[in-house]
Protein backbone atom coordinates (compact mmCIF):
# COMPACT_ATOMS: atom_id res chain seq x y z
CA UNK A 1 69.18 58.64 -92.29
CA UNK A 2 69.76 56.98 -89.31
CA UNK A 3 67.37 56.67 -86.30
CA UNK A 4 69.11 56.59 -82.81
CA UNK A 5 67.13 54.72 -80.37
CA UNK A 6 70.22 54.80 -77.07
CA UNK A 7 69.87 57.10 -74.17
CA UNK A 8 71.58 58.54 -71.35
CA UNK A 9 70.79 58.52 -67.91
CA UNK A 10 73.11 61.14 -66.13
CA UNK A 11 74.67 59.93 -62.83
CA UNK A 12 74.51 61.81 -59.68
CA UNK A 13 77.06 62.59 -58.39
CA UNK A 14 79.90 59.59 -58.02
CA UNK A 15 76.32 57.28 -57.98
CA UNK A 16 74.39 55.77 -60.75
CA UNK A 17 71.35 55.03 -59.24
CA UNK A 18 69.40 53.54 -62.01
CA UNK A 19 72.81 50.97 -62.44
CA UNK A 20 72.21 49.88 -58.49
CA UNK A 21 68.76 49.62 -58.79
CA UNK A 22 69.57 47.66 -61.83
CA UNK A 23 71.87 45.73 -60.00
CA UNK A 24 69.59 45.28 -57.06
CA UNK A 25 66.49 43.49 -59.55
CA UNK A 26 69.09 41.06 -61.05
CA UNK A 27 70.19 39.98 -57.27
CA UNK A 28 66.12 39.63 -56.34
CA UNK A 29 65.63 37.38 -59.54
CA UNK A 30 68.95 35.38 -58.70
CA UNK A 31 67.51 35.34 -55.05
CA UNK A 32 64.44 33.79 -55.99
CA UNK A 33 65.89 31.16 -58.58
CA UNK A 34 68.42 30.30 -56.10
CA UNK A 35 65.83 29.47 -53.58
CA UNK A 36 63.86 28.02 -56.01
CA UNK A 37 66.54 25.14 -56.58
CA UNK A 38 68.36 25.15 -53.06
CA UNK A 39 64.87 24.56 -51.74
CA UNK A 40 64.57 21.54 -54.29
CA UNK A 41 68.05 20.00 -53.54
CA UNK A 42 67.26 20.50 -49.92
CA UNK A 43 64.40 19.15 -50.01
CA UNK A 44 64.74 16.03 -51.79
CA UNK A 45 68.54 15.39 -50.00
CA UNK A 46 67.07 15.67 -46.44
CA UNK A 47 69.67 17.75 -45.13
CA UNK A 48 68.15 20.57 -43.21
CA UNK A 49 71.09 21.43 -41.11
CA UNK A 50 72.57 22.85 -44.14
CA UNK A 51 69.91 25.05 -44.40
CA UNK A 52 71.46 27.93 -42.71
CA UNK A 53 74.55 27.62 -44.90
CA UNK A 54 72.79 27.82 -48.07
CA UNK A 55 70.73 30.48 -47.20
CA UNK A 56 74.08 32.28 -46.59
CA UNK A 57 75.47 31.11 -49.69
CA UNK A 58 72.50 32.44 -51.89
CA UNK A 59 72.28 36.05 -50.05
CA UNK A 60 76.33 36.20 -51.20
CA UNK A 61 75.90 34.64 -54.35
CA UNK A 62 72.65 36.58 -55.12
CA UNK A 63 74.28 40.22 -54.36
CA UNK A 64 78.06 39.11 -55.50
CA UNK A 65 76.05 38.91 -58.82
CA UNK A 66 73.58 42.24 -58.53
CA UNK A 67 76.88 44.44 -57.93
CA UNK A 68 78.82 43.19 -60.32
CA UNK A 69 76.09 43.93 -62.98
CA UNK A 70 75.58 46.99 -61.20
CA UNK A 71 79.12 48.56 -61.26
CA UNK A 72 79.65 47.00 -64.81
CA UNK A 73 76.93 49.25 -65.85
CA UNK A 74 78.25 52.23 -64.04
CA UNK A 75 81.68 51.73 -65.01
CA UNK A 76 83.39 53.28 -61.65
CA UNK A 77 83.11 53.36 -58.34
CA UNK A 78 82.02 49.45 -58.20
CA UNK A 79 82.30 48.97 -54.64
CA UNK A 80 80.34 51.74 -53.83
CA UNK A 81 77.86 50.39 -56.41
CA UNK A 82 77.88 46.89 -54.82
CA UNK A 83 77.45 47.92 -51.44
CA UNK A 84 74.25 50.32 -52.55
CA UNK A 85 72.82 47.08 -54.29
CA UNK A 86 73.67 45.04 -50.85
CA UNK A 87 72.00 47.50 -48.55
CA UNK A 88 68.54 48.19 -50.47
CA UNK A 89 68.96 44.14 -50.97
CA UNK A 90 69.00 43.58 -47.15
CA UNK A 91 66.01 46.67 -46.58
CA UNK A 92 63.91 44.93 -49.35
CA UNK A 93 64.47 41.51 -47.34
CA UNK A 94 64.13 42.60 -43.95
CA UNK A 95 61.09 44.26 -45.37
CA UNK A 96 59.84 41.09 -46.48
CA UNK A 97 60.34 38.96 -43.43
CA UNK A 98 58.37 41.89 -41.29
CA UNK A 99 55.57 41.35 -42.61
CA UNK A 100 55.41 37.31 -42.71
CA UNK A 101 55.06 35.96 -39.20
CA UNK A 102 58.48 34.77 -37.36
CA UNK A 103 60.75 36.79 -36.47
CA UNK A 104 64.50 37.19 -38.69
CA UNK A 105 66.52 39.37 -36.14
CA UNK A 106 69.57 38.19 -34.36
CA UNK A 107 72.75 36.65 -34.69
CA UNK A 108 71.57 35.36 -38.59
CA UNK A 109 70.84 38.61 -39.72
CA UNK A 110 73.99 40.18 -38.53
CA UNK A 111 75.76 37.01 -40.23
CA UNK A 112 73.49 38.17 -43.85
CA UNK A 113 74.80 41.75 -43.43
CA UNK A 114 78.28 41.24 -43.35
CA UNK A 115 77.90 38.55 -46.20
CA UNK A 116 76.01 41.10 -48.23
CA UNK A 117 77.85 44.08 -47.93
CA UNK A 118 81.58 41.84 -48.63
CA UNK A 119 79.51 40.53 -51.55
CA UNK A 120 78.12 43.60 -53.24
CA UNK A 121 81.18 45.49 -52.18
CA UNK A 122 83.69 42.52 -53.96
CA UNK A 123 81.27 41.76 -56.85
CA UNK A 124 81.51 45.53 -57.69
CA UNK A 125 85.03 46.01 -57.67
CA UNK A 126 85.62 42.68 -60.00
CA UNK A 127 82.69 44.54 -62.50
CA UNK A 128 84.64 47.81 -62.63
CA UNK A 129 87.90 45.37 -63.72
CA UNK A 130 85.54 43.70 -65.82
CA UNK A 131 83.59 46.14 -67.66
């Protein structure tokens, strides 16, 4: 006797939700590590005009990562996948930054967007190929 402990979540539709919400933890905990050391390095190196740059760098990295474990967990549709992790990645930090003080809205944001939804979108088609 054998005791089966797996389960199956069924998709809706084209869209596994749980995968991109999934998806969209891992690319908050990269996020945060991420900051966690660019914010060291930074710190320590004295170059804050780089600042902008790596910020950039870990919003790419951090969703290139969430929708590639996303769509490798879904197992189609990756860039779909990806670019669902990228956009409640962006609402979650847009959410954030509303409620500290200081604005985040202009030409930076719009940069972040783009960078996301390539990422998520790219990092979802390479877990598809992967998985």
């Amino acid at each position: 006797m054998s005791l089966n402990l797996t389960s199956t979540v069924r998709s809706s539709g084209n869209m596994n939700w749980i995968s991109i919400l999934y998806g969209t933890l891992i690319a908050v905990i990269c996020s945060i590590l991420l900051i966690a050391i660019g914010g060291l390095v930074l710190y320590n190196a004295d170059y804050e005009r780089l600042v902008p740059v790596v910020g950039l760098a870990i919003v790419f990295l951090s969703v290139f990562i969430g929708g590639l474990v996303s769509a490798r967990q879904a197992g189609k549709m990756g860039w779909l996948h990806g670019l669902g992790v990228a956009l409640i990645f962006l609402v979650l930090t847009i959410f954030y930054n509303m409620v500290l003080p200081g604005g985040i809205f202009g030409f930076a944001v719009f940069k972040k967007i783009l960078a996301a939804a390539a990422a998520g979108c790219l990092g979802g088609i390479w877990g598809v190929g992967q998985g």
